[in-house]
PDB file of N, CA and C in Angstrom:
ATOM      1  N   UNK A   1    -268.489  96.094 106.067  1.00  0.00           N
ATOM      2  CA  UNK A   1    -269.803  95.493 106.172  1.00  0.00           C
ATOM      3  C   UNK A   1    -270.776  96.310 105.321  1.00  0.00           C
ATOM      4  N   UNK A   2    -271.759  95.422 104.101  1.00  0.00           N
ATOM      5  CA  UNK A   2    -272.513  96.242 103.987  1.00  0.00           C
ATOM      6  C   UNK A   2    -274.195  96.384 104.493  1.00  0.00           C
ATOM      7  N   UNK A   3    -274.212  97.411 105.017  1.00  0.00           N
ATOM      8  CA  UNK A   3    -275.499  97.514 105.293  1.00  0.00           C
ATOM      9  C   UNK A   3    -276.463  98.538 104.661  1.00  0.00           C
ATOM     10  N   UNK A   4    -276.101  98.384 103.676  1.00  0.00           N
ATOM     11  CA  UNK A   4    -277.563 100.037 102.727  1.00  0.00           C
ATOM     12  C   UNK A   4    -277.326 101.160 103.804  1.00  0.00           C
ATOM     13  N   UNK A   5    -276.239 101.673 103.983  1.00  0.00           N
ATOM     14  CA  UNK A   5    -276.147 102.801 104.692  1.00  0.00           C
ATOM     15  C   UNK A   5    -274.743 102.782 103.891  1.00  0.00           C
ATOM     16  N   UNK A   6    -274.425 104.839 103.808  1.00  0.00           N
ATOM     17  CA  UNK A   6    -273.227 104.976 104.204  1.00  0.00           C
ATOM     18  C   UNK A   6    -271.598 105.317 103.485  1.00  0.00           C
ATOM     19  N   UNK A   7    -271.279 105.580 103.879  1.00  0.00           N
ATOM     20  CA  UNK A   7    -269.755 105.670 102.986  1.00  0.00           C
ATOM     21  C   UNK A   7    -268.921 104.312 102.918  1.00  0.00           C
ATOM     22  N   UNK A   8    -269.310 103.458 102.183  1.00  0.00           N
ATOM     23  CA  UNK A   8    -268.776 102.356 102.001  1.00  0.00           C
ATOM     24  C   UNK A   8    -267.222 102.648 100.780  1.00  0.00           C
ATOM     25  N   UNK A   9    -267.514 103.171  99.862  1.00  0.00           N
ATOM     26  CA  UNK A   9    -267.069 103.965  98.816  1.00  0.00           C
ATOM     27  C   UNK A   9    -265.954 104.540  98.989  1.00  0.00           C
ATOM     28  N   UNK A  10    -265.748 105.245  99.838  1.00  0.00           N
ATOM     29  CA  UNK A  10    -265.098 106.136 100.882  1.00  0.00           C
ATOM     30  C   UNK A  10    -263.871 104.813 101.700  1.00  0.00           C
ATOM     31  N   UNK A  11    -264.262 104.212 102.236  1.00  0.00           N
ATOM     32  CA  UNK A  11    -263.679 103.556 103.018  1.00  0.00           C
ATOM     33  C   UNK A  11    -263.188 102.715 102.267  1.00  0.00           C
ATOM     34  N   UNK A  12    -264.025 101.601 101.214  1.00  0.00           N
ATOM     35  CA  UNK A  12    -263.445 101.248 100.017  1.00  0.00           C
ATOM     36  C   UNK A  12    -262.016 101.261  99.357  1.00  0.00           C
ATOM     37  N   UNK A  13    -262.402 103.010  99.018  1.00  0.00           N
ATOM     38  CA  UNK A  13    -261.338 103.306  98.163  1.00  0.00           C
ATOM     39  C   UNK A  13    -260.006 103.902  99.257  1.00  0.00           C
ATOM     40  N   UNK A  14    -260.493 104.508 100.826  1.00  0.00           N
ATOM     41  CA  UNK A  14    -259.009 104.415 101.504  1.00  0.00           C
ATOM     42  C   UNK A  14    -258.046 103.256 101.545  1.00  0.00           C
ATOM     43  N   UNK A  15    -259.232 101.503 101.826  1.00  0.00           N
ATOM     44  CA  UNK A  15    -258.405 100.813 102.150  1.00  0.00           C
ATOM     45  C   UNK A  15    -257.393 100.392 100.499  1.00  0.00           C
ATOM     46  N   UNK A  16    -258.388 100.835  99.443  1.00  0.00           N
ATOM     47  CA  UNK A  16    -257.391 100.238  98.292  1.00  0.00           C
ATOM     48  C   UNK A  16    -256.271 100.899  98.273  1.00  0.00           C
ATOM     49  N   UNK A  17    -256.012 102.144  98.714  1.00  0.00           N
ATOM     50  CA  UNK A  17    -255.367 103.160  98.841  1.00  0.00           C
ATOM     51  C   UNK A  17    -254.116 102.870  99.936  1.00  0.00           C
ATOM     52  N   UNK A  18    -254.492 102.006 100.561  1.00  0.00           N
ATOM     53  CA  UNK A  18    -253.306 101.559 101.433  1.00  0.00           C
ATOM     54  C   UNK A  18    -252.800 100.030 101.325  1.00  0.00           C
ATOM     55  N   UNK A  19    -253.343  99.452 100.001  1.00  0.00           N
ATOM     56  CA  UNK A  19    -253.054  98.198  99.880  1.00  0.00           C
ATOM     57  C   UNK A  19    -253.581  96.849 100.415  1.00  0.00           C
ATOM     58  N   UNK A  20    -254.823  97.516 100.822  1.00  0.00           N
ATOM     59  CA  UNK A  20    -255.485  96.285 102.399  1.00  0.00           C
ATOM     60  C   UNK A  20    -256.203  95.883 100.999  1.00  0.00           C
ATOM     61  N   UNK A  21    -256.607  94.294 101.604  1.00  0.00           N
ATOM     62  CA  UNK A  21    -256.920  93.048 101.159  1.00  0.00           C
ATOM     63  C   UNK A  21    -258.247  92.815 101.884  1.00  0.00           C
ATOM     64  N   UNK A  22    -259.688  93.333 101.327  1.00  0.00           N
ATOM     65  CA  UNK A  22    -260.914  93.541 102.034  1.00  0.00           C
ATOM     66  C   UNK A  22    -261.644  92.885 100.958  1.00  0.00           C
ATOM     67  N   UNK A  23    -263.308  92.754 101.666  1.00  0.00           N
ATOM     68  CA  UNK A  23    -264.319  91.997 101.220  1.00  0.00           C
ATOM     69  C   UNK A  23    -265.208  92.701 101.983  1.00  0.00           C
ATOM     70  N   UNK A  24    -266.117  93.476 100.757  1.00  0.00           N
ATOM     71  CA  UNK A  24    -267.790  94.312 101.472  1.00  0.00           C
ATOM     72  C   UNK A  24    -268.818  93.180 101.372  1.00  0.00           C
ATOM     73  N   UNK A  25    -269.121  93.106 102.741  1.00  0.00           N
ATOM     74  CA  UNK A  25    -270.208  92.237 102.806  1.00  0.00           C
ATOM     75  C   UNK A  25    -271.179  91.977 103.185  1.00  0.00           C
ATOM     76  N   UNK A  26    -272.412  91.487 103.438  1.00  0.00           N
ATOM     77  CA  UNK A  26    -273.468  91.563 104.695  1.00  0.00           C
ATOM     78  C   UNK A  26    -273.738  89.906 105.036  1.00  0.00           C
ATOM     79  N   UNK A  27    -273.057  89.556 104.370  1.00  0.00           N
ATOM     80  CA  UNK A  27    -273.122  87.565 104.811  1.00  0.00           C
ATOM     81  C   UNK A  27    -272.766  87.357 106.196  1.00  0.00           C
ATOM     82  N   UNK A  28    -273.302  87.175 107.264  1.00  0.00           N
ATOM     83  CA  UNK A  28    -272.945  86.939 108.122  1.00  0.00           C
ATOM     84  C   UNK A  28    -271.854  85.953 108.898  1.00  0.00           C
ATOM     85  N   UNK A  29    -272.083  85.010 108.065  1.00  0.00           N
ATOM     86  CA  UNK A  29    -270.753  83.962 108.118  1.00  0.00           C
ATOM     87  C   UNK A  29    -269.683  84.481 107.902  1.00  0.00           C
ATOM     88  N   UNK A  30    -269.616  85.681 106.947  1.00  0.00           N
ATOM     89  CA  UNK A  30    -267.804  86.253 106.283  1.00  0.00           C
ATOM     90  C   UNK A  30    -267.561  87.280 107.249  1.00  0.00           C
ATOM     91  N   UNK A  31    -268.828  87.706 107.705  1.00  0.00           N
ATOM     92  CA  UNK A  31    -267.890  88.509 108.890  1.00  0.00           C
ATOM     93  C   UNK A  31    -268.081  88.211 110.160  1.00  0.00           C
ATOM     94  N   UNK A  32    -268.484  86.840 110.476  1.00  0.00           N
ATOM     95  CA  UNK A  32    -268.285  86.219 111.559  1.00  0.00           C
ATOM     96  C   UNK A  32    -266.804  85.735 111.678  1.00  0.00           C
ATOM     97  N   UNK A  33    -266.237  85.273 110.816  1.00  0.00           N
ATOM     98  CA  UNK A  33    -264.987  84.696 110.313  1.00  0.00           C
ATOM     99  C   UNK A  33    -264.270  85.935 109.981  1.00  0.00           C
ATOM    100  N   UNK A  34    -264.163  87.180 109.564  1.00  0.00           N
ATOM    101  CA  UNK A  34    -263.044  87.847 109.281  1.00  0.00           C
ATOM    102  C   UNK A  34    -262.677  88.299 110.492  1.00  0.00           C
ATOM    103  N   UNK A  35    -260.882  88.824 110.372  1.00  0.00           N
ATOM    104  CA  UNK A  35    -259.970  89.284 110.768  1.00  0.00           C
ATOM    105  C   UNK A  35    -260.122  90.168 111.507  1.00  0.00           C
ATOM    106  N   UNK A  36    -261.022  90.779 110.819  1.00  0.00           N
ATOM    107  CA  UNK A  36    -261.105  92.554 111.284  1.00  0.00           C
ATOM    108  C   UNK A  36    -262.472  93.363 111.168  1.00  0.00           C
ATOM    109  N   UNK A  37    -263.384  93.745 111.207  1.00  0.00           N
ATOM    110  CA  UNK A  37    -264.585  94.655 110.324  1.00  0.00           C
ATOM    111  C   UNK A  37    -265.001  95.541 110.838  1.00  0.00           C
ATOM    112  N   UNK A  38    -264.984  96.678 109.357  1.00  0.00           N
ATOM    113  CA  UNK A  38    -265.343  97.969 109.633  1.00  0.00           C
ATOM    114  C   UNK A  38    -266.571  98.422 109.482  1.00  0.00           C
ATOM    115  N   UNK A  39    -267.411  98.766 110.095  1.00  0.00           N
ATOM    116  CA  UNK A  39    -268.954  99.165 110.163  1.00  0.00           C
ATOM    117  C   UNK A  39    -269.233 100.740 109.705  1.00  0.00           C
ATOM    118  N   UNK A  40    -269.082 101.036 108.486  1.00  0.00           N
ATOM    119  CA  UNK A  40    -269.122 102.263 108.029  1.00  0.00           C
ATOM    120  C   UNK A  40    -270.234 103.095 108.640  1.00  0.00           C
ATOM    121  N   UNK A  41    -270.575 104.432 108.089  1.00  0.00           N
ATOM    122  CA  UNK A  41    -271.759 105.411 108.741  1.00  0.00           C
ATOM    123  C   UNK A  41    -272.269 105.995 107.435  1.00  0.00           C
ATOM    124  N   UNK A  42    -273.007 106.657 108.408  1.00  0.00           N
ATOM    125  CA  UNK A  42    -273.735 108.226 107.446  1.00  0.00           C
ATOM    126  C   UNK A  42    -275.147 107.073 106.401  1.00  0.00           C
ATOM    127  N   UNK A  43    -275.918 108.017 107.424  1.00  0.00           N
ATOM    128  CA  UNK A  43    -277.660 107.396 107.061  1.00  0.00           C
ATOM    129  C   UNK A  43    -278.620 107.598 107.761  1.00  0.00           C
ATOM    130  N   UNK A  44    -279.584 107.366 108.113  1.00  0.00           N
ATOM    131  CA  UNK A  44    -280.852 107.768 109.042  1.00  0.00           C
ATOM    132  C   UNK A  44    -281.034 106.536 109.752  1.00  0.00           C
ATOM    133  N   UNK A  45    -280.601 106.473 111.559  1.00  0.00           N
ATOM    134  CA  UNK A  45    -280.628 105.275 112.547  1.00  0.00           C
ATOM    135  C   UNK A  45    -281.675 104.622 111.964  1.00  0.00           C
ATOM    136  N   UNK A  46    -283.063 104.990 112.122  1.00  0.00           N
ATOM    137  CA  UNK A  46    -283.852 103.642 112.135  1.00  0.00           C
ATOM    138  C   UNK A  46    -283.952 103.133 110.966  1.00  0.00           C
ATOM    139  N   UNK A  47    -284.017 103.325 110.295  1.00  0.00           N
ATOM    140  CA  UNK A  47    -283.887 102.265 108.983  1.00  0.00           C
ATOM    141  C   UNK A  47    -282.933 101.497 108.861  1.00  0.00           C
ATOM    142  N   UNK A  48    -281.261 102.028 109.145  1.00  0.00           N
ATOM    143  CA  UNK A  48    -280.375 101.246 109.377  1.00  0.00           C
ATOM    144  C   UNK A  48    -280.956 100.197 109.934  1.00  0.00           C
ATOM    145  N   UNK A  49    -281.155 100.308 111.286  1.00  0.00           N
ATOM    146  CA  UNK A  49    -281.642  99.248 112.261  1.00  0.00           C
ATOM    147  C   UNK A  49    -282.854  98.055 111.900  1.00  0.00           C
ATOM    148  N   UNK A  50    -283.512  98.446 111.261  1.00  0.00           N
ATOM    149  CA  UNK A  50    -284.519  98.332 110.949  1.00  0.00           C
ATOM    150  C   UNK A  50    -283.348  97.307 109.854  1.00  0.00           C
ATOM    151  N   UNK A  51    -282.712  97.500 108.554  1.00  0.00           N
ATOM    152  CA  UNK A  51    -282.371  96.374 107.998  1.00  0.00           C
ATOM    153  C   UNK A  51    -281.442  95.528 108.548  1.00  0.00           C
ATOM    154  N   UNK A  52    -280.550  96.064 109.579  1.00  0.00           N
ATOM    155  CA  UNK A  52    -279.702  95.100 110.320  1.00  0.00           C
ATOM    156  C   UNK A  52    -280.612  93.880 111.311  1.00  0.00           C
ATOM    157  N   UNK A  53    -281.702  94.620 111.598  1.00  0.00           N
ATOM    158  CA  UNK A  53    -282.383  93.554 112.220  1.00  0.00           C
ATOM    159  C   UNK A  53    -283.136  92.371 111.421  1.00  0.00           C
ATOM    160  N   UNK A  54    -283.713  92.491 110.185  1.00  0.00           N
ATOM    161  CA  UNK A  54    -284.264  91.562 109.026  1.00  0.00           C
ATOM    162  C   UNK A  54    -283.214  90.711 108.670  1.00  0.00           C
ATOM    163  N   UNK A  55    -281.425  91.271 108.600  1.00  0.00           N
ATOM    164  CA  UNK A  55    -280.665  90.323 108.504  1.00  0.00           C
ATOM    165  C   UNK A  55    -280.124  89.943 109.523  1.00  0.00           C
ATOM    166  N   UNK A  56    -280.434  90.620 110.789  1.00  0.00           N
ATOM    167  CA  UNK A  56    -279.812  89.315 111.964  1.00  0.00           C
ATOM    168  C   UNK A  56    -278.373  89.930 112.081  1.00  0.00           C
ATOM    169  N   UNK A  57    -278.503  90.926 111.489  1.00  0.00           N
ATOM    170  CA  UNK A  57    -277.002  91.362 111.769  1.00  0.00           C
ATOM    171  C   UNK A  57    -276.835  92.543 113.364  1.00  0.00           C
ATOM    172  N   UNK A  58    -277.475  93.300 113.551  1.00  0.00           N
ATOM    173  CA  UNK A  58    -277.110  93.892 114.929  1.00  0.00           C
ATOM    174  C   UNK A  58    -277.058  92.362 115.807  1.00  0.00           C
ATOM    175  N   UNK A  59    -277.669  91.648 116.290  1.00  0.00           N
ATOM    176  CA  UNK A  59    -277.203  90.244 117.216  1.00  0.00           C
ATOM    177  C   UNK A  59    -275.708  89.939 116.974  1.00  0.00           C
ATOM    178  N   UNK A  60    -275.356  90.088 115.712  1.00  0.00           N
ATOM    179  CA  UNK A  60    -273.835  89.131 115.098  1.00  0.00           C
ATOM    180  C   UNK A  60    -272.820  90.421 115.592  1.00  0.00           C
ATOM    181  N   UNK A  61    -273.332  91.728 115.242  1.00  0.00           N
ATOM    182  CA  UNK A  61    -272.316  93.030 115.246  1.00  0.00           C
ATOM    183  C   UNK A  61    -272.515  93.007 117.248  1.00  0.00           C
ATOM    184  N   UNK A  62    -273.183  92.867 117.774  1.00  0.00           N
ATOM    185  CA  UNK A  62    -272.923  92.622 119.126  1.00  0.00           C
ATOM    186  C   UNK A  62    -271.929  91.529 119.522  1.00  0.00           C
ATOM    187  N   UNK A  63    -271.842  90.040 118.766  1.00  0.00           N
ATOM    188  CA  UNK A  63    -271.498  89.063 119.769  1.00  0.00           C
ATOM    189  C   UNK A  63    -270.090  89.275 118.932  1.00  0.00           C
ATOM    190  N   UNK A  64    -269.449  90.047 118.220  1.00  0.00           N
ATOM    191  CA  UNK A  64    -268.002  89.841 117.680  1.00  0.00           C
ATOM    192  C   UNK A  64    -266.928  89.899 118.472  1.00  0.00           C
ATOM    193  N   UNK A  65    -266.254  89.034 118.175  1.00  0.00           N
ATOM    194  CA  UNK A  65    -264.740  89.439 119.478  1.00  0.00           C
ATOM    195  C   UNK A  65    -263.477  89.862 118.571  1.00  0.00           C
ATOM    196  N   UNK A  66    -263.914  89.814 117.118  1.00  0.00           N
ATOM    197  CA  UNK A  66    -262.378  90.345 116.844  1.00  0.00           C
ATOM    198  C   UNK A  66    -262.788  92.137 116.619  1.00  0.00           C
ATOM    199  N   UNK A  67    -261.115  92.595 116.182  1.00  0.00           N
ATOM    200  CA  UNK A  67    -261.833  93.888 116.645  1.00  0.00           C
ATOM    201  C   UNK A  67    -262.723  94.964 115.415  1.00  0.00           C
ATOM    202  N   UNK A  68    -263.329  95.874 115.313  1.00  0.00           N
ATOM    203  CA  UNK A  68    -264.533  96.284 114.914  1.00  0.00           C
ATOM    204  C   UNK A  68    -264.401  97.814 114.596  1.00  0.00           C
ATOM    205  N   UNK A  69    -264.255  98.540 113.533  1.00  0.00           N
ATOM    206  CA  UNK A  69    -263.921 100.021 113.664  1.00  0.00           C
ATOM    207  C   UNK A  69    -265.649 100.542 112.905  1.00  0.00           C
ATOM    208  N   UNK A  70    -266.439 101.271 113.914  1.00  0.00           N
ATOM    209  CA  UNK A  70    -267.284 101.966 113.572  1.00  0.00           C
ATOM    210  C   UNK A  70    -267.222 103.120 112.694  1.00  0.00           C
ATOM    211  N   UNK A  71    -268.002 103.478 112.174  1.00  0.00           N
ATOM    212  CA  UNK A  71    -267.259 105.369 111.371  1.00  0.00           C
ATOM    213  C   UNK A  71    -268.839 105.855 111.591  1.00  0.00           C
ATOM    214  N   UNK A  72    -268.688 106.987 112.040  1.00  0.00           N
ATOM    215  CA  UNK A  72    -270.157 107.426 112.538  1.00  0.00           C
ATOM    216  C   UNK A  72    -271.308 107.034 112.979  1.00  0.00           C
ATOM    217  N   UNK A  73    -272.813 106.526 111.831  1.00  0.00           N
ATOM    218  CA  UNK A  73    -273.610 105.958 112.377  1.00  0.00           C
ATOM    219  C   UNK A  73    -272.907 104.391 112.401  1.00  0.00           C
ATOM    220  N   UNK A  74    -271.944 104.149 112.262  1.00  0.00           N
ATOM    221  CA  UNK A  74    -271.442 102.526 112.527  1.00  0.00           C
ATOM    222  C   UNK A  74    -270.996 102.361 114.014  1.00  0.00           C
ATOM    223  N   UNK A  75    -271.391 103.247 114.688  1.00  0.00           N
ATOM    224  CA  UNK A  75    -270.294 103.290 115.898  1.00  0.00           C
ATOM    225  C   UNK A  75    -271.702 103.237 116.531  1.00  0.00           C
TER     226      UNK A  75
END
């Protein structure tokens, strides 16, 4: 997921690193619909928050049922 925070880069390049088949995104529809999503970290909370809320995304990162791997401030 992208949210202007974070080690995206990092996580990025592990999953190319293991062959995974990913999409960085902040569209809410693509990760309403994906498989799996990882909510990277490392940034200063309120601003995070502060843009997850303009896109409506903390509501969507609450109501997900598939499963969700945080990495620091993603958690």
């Amino acid at each position: 997921m992208r949210y202007n925070a974070g080690n995206i880069q990092s996580v990025s390049y592990a999953l190319e690193r293991l062959g995974a088949s990913f999409e960085v995104t902040s569209d809410p529809e693509k990760i309403q619909t994906a498989d799996k999503v990882i909510f990277p970290g490392v940034g200063e909370a309120s601003t995070t928050m502060r843009f997850l809320q303009e896109k409506g995304l903390n509501h969507l990162i609450m109501s997900l049922q598939q499963p969700v791997l945080g990495v620091c401030l993603g958690m």
